[in-house]
Protein backbone atom coordinates (compact mmCIF):
# COMPACT_ATOMS: atom_id res chain seq x y z
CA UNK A 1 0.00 0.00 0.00
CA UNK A 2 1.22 3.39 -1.10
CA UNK A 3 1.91 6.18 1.36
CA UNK A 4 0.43 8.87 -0.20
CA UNK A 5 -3.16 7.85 -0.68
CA UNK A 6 -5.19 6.78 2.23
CA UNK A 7 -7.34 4.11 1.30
CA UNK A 8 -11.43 3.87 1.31
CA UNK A 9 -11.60 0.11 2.37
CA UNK A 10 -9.23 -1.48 4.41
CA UNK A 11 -9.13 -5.34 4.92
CA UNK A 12 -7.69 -6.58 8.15
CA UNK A 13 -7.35 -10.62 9.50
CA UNK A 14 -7.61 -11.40 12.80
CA UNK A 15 -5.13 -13.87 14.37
CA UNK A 16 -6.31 -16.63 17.00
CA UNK A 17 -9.84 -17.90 17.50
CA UNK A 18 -12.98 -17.35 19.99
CA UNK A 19 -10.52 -18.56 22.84
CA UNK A 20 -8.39 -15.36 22.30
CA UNK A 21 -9.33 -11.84 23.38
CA UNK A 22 -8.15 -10.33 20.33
CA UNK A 23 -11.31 -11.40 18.56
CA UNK A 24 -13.43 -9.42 21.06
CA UNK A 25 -11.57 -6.36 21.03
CA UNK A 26 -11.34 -6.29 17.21
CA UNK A 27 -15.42 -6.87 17.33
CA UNK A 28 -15.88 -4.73 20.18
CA UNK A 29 -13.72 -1.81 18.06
CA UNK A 30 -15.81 -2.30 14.78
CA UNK A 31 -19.13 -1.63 16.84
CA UNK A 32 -17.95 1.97 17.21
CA UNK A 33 -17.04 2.55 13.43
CA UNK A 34 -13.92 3.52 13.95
CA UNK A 35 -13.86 5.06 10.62
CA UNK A 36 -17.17 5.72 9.44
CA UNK A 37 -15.85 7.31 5.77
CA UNK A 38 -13.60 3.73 5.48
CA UNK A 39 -14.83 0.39 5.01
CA UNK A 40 -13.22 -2.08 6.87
CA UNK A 41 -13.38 -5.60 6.18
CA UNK A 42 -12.62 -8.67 8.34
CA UNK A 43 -11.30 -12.18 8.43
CA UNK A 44 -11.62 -13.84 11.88
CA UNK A 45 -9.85 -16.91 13.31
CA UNK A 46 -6.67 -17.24 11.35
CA UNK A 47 -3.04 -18.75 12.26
CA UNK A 48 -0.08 -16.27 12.64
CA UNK A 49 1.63 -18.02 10.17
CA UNK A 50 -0.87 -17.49 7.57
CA UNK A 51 -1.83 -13.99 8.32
CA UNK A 52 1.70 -13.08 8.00
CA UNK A 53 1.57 -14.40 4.43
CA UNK A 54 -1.72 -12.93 3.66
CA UNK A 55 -0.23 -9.42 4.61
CA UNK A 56 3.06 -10.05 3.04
CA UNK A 57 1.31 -10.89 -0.62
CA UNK A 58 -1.25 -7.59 0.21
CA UNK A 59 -3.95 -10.00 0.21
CA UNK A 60 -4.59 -7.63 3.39
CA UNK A 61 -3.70 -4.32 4.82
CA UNK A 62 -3.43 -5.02 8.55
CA UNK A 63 -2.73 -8.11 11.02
CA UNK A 64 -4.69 -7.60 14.55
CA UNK A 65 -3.10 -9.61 17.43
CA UNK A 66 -2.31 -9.54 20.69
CA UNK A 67 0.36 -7.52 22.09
CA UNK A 68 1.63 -10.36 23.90
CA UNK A 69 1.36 -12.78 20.83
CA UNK A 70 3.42 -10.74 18.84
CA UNK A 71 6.53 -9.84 21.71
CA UNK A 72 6.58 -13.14 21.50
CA UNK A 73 7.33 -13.61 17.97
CA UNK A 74 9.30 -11.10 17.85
CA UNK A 75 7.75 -9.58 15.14
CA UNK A 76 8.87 -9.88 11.22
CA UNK A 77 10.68 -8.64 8.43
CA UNK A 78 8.73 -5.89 6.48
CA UNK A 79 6.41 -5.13 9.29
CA UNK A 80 5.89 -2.85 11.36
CA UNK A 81 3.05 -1.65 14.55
CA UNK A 82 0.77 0.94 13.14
CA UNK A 83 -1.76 1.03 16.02
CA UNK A 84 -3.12 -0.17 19.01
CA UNK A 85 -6.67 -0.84 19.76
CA UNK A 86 -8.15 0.66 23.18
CA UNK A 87 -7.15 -1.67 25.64
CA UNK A 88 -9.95 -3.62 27.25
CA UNK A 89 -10.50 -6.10 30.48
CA UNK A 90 -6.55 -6.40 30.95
CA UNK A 91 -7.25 -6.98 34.52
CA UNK A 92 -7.89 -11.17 35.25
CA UNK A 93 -11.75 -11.46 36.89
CA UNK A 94 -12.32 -13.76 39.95
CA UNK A 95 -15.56 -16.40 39.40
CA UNK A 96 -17.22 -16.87 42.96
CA UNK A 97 -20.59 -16.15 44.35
CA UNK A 98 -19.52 -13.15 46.36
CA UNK A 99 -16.54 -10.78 46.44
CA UNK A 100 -13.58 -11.39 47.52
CA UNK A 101 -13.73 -9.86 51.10
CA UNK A 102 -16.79 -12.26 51.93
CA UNK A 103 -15.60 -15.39 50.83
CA UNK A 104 -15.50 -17.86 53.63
CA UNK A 105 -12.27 -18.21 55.68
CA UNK A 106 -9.34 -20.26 54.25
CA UNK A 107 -11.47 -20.71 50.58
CA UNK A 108 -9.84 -22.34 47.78
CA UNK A 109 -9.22 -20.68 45.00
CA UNK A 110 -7.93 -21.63 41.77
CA UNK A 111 -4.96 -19.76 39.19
CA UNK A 112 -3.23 -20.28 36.31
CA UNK A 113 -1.17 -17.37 36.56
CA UNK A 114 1.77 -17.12 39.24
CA UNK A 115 0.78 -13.41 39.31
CA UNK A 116 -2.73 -13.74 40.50
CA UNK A 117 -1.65 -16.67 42.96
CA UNK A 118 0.65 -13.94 44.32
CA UNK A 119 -1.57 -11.21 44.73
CA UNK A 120 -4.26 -13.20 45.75
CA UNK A 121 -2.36 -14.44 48.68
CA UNK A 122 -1.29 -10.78 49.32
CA UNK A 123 -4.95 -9.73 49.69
CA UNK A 124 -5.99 -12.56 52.18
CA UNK A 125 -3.63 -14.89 53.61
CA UNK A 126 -5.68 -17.20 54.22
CA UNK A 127 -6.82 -18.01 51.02
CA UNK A 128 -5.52 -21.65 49.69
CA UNK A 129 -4.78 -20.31 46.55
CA UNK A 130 -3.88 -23.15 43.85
CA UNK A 131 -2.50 -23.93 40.70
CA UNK A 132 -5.09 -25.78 38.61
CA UNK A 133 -2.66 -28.82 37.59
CA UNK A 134 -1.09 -28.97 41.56
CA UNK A 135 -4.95 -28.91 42.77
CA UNK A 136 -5.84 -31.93 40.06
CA UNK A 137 -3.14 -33.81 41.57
CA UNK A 138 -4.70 -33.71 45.05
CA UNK A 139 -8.03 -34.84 44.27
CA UNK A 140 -6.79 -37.09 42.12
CA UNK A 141 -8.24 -35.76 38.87
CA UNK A 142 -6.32 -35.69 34.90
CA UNK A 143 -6.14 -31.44 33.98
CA UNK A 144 -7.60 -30.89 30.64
CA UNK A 145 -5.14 -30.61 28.07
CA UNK A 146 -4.12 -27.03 27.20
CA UNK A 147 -6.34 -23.77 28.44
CA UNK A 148 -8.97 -21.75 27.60
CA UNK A 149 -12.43 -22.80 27.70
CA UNK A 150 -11.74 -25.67 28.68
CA UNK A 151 -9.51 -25.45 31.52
CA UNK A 152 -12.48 -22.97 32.93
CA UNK A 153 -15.75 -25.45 32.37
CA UNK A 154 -12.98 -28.22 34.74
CA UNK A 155 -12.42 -25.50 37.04
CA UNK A 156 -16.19 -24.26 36.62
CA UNK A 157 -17.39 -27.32 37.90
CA UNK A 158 -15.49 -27.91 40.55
CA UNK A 159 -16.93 -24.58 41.51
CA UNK A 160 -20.22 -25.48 41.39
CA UNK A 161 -19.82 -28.84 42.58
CA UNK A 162 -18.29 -26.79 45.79
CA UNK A 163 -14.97 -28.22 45.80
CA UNK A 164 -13.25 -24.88 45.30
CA UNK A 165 -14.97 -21.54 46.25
CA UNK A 166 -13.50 -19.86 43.24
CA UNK A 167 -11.04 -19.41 40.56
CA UNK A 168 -9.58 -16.47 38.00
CA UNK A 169 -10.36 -16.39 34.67
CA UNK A 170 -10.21 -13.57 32.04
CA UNK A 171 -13.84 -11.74 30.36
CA UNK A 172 -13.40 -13.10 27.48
CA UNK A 173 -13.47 -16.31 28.34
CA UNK A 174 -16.81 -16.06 30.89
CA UNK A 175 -18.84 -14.53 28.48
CA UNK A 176 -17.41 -17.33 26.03
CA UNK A 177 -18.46 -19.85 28.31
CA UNK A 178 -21.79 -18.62 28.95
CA UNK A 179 -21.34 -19.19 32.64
CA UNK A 180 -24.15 -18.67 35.49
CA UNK A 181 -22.01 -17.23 38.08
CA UNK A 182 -21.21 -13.91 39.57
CA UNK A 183 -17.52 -12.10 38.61
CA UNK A 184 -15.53 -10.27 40.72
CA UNK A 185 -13.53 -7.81 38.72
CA UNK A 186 -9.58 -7.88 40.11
CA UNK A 187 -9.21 -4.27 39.58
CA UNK A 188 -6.00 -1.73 39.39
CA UNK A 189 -7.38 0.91 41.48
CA UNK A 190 -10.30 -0.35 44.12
CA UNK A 191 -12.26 2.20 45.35
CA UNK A 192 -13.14 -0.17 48.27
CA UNK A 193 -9.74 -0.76 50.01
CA UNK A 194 -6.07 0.05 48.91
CA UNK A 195 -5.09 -2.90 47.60
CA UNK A 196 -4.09 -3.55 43.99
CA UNK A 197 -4.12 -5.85 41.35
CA UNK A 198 -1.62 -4.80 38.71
CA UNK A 199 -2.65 -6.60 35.04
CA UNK A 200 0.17 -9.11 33.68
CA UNK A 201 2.24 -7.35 31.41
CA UNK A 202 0.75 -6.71 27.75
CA UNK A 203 -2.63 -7.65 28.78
CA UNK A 204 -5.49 -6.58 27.20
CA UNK A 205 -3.43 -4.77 24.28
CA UNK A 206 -4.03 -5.16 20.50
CA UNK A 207 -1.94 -4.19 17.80
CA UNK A 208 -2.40 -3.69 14.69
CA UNK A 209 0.37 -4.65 12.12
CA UNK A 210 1.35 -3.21 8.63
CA UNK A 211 3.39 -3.57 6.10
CA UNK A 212 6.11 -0.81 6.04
CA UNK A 213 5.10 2.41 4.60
CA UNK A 214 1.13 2.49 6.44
CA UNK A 215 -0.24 6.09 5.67
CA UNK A 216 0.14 7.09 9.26
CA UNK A 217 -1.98 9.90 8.89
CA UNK A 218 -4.53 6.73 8.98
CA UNK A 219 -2.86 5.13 11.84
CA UNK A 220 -3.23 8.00 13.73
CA UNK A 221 -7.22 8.10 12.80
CA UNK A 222 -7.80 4.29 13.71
CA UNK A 223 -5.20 3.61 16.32
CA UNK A 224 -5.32 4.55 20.45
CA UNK A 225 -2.64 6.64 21.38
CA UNK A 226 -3.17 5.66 25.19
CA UNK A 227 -2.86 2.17 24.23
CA UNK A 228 0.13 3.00 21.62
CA UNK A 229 2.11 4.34 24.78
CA UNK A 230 1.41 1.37 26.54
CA UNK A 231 2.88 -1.02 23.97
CA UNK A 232 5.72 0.77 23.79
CA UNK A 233 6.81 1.58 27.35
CA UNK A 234 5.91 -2.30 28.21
CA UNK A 235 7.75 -4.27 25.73
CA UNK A 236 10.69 -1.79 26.75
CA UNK A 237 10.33 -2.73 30.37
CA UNK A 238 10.11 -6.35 29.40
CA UNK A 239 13.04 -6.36 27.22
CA UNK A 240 15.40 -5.50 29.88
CA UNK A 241 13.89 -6.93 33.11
CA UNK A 242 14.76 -11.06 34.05
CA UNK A 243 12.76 -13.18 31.63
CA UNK A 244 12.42 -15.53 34.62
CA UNK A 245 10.41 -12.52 36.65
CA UNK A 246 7.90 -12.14 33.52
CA UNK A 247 5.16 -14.42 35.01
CA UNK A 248 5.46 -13.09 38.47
CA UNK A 249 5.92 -9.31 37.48
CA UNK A 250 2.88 -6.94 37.51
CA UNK A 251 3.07 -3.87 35.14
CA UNK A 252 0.31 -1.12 34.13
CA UNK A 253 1.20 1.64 31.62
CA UNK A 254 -1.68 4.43 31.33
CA UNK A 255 -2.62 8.19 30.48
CA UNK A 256 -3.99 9.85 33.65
CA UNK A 257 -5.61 13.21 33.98
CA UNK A 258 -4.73 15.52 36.32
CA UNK A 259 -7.99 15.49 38.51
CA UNK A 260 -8.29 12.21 38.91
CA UNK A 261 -4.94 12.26 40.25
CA UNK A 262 -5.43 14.62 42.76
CA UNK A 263 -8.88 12.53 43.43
CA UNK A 264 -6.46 9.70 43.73
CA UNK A 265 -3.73 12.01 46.42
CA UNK A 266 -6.53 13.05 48.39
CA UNK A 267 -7.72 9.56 49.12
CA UNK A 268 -4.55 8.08 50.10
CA UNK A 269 -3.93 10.81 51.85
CA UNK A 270 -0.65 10.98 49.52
CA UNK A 271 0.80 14.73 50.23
CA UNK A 272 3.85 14.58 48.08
CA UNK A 273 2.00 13.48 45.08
CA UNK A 274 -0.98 16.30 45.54
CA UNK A 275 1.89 19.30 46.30
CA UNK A 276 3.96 18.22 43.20
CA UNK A 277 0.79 18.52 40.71
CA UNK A 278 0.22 22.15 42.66
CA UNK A 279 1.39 25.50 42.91
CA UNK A 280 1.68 27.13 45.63
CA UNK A 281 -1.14 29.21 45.04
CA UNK A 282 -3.19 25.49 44.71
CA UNK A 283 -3.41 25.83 41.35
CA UNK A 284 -2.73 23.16 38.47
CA UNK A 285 1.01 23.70 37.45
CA UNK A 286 0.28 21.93 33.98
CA UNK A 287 -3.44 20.97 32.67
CA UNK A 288 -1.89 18.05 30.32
CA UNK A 289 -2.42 14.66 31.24
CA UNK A 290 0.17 12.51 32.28
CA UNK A 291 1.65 8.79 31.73
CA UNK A 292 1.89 6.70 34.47
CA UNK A 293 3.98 3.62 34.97
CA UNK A 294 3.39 1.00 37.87
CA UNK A 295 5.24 -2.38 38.00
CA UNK A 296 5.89 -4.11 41.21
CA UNK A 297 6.97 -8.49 42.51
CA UNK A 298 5.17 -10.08 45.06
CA UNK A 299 6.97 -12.41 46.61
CA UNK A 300 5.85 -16.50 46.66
CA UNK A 301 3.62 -16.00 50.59
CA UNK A 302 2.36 -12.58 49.20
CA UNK A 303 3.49 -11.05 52.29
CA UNK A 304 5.93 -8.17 50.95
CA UNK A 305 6.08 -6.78 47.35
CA UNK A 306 7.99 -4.15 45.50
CA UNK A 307 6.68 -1.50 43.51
CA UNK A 308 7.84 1.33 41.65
CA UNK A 309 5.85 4.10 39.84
CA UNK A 310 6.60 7.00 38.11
CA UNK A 311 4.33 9.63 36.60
CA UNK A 312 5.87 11.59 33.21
CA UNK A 313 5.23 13.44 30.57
CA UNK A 314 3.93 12.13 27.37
CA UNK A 315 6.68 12.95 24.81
CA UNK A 316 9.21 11.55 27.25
CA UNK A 317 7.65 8.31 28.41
CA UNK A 318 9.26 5.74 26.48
CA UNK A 319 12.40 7.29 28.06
CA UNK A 320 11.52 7.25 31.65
CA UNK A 321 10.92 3.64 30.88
CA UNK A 322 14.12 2.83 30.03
CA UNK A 323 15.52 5.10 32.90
CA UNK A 324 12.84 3.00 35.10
CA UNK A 325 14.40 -0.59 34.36
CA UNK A 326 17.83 0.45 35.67
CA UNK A 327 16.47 2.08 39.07
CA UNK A 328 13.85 -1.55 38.93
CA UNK A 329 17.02 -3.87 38.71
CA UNK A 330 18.78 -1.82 41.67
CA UNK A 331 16.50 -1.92 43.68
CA UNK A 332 15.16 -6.15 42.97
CA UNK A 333 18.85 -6.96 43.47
CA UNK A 334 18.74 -5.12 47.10
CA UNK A 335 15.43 -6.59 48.10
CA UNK A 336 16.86 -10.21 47.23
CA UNK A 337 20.23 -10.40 48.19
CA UNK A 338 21.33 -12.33 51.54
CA UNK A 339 22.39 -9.72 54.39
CA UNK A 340 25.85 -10.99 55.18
CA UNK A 341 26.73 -10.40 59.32
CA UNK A 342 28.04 -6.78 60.07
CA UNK A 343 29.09 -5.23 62.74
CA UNK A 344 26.88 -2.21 62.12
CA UNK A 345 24.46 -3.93 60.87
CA UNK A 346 23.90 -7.07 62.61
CA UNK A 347 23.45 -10.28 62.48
CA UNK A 348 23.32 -12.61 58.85
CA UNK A 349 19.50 -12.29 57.25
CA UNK A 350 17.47 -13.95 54.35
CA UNK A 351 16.72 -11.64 51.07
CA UNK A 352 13.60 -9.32 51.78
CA UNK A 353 11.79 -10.79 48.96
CA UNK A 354 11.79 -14.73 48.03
CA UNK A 355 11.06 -14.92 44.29
C-alpha cells in the first residue's frame, strides 16, 4: 500500500480464534465505526503463520493480534506496529458467588497465573490459593489438556460442585463460556480498600500490524494513542527486566488526567503526590495529562512486594521507561540479596523478597 493515498476500504485478519481476546476487542472496536468514511473488512480466526503471508502478498492491509502474541514472535521482516486498539478487560476477573472480602475463611481458590496466585495471597492470607494442575493432583483428577475454555468449564465445575470456592479467569473467556455465576472484577485501582491488582504485562493490548510504509496519517485516525504508549513503554520494560520474573511481574502503563490524580492524592492521603501537581497558590502547574507507569513483585507468601511508579510526561515516556528498568534492577537486586553479618548492621538475614 502506497503512502500517499489513504485508502477507502481497508481489509484486516484477525489472528487466534474465539478462545483469544483479540477477537473481542477487534469486534468490540468495529461496533464503534472507527472510521465511518472507510470500510473495513474482516477475516476472523486465522493462524499467525498465515496472516503473515496474507499481509506479506497484500492479500490484506493489517494483522490484529495480541500484544503479547506478537513480543513473542518477535515480530517480522517488512512489518511494522501501526496502532493499538483501546485496551480492554486487561485486569484477570475472579468467578465466585460473592466478592472477595466475603468469601469464607481459608477458601480455595484456583490460578493459572503465578501473578494472581501472588496477589491473591497478598490480599488474604488465608486463602488456599492453587495452581489448577497442583490442585488436580490432590483430588486425584487428569487437567484438561491445554487452556482456555476448557480449563475454565474443569475448574467451573469444581466450583459449582463446591470443591473450590472460586477461581480467576479472564472476560473473554466467561462470556465465552456462557457461565451462570457472579464475577468479581480484580481491579487496578479499588475504590473499596487500597489494595491492587496490577494486570500481567501486555494484557489486554491489540496491535495492529502493517506492512512498512502504512499512511500514518490513517494510523493516527484508527489507532489509540493511550494504548500506543502502553505497547511501547511495556515491551521496553520487558526487554530488559529477568525473563524468569515475567510471570510473576505486575506492570500497568496508562494516560492519567490531572484530577483524577489529585482525586487519587486526596484519598490516600498521599501529600507529596498532591503538592507536586500544585502550585503554591493550589493551582494546576500543567493541565496536560500525564503517563503513568506501575510495575511491582510479590513475593511467593504474598506477604511483601515491591513497587515502583513514576508519573511523566507524554513525549518523554518511552524514556523514563528505560531510565525506570535500571532504578527496577537496583532496587530487585537489594530486596533479594542475603544480608551478610556486620558489625553495624547485625546479624546474617534472608533476602527481603523470596522470588
Amino acid at each position: 500500500m502506497g503512502a500517499e493515498a489513504e485508502p477507502t476500504q481497508i481489509s484486516l485478519v484477525c489472528v487466534g480464534d474465539s478462545e483469544i481476546a483479540t477477537e473481542t476487542h477487534v469486534r468490540k472496536w468495529m461496533e464503534t465505526r472507527p472510521l465511518e468514511d472507510i470500510d473495513i473488512d474482516v477475516q476472523f480466526d486465522v493462524e499467525l503463520s498465515s496472516a503473515l503471508e496474507i499481509l506479506e502478498n497484500g492479500e490484506a492491509d493489517l494483522l490484529a493480534i495480541s500484544a503479547w502474541s506478537w513480543y513473542v514472535c518477535k515480530g517480522a521482516p517488512n512489518t511494522m506496529v501501526s496502532a493499538a486498539l483501546p485496551r480492554r478487560d486487561e485486569n484477570h476477573i475472579l468467578v465466585a458467588n460473592d466478592r472477595l472480602n466475603f468469601l469464607p475463611h481459608k477458601s480455595i481458590i484456583l490460578a493459572e497465573n503465578r501473578l494472581q496466585r501472588r496477589q491473591l495471597r497478598r490480599f488474604r492470607p488465608d486463602f488456599r490459593v492453587l495452581d489448577p494442575a497442583a490442585f488436580a493432583d490432590v483430588i486425584g483428577q487428569k487437567l484438561p489438556e491445554g487452556a482456555g475454555i476448557k480449563l475454565q468449564s474443569w475448574m467451573e465445575d469444581l466450583r459449582a460442585t463446591k470443591n473450590i470456592t472460586g477461581y480467576v479467569s479472564e472476560r473473554h473467556l466467561f462470556d465465552a463460556a456462557n457461565i451462570d455465576c457472579r464475577r468479581h472484577m480484580l481491579m487496578t485501582d479499588s475504590r473499596e480498600d487500597s489494595t491492587r491488582f496490577l494486570p500481567s504485562p501486555l494484557n489486554g493490548l491489540t496491535l495492529l500490524i502493517s506492512r512498512d510504509g502504512f499512511p500514518s496519517s490513517l494510523s493516527g485516525k484508527i489507532g489509540d494513542a493511550e494504548s500506543m504508549t502502553a505497547w511501547e513503554c511495556e515491551q521496553i520494560i520487558l526487554d530488559r527486566i529477568d525473563l524468569e520474573t515475567h510471570d510473576r511481574v505486575g506492570m500497568i502503563v496508562r494516560h492519567r488526567q490531572i484530577p483524577s490524580l489529585l482525586n487519587q492524592a486526596e484519598q490516600e492521603k498521599d501529600l507529596l503526590r498532591s503538592t507536586s501537581l500544585l502550585d503554591s497558590e493550589g493551582e494546576v502547574v500543567d493541565t496536560t495529562s500525564l503517563v503513568e507507569i506501575l510495575i511491582e513483585i510479590v513475593d511467593r507468601t504474598g506477604v511483601r512486594t515491591l513497587l515502583l511508579e513514576k508519573l511523566v510526561q507524554k513525549d518523554d515516556a518511552a524514556t523514563h521507561a528505560r531510565l525506570l528498568v535500571s532504578e527496577w534492577e537496583e532496587m530487585l537486586n537489594v530486596v533479594t540479596s542475603e544480608h551478610a553479618e556486620d558489625i553495624r548492621l547485625g546479624p546474617a538475614r534472608p533476602p527481603f523478597l523470596n522470588l
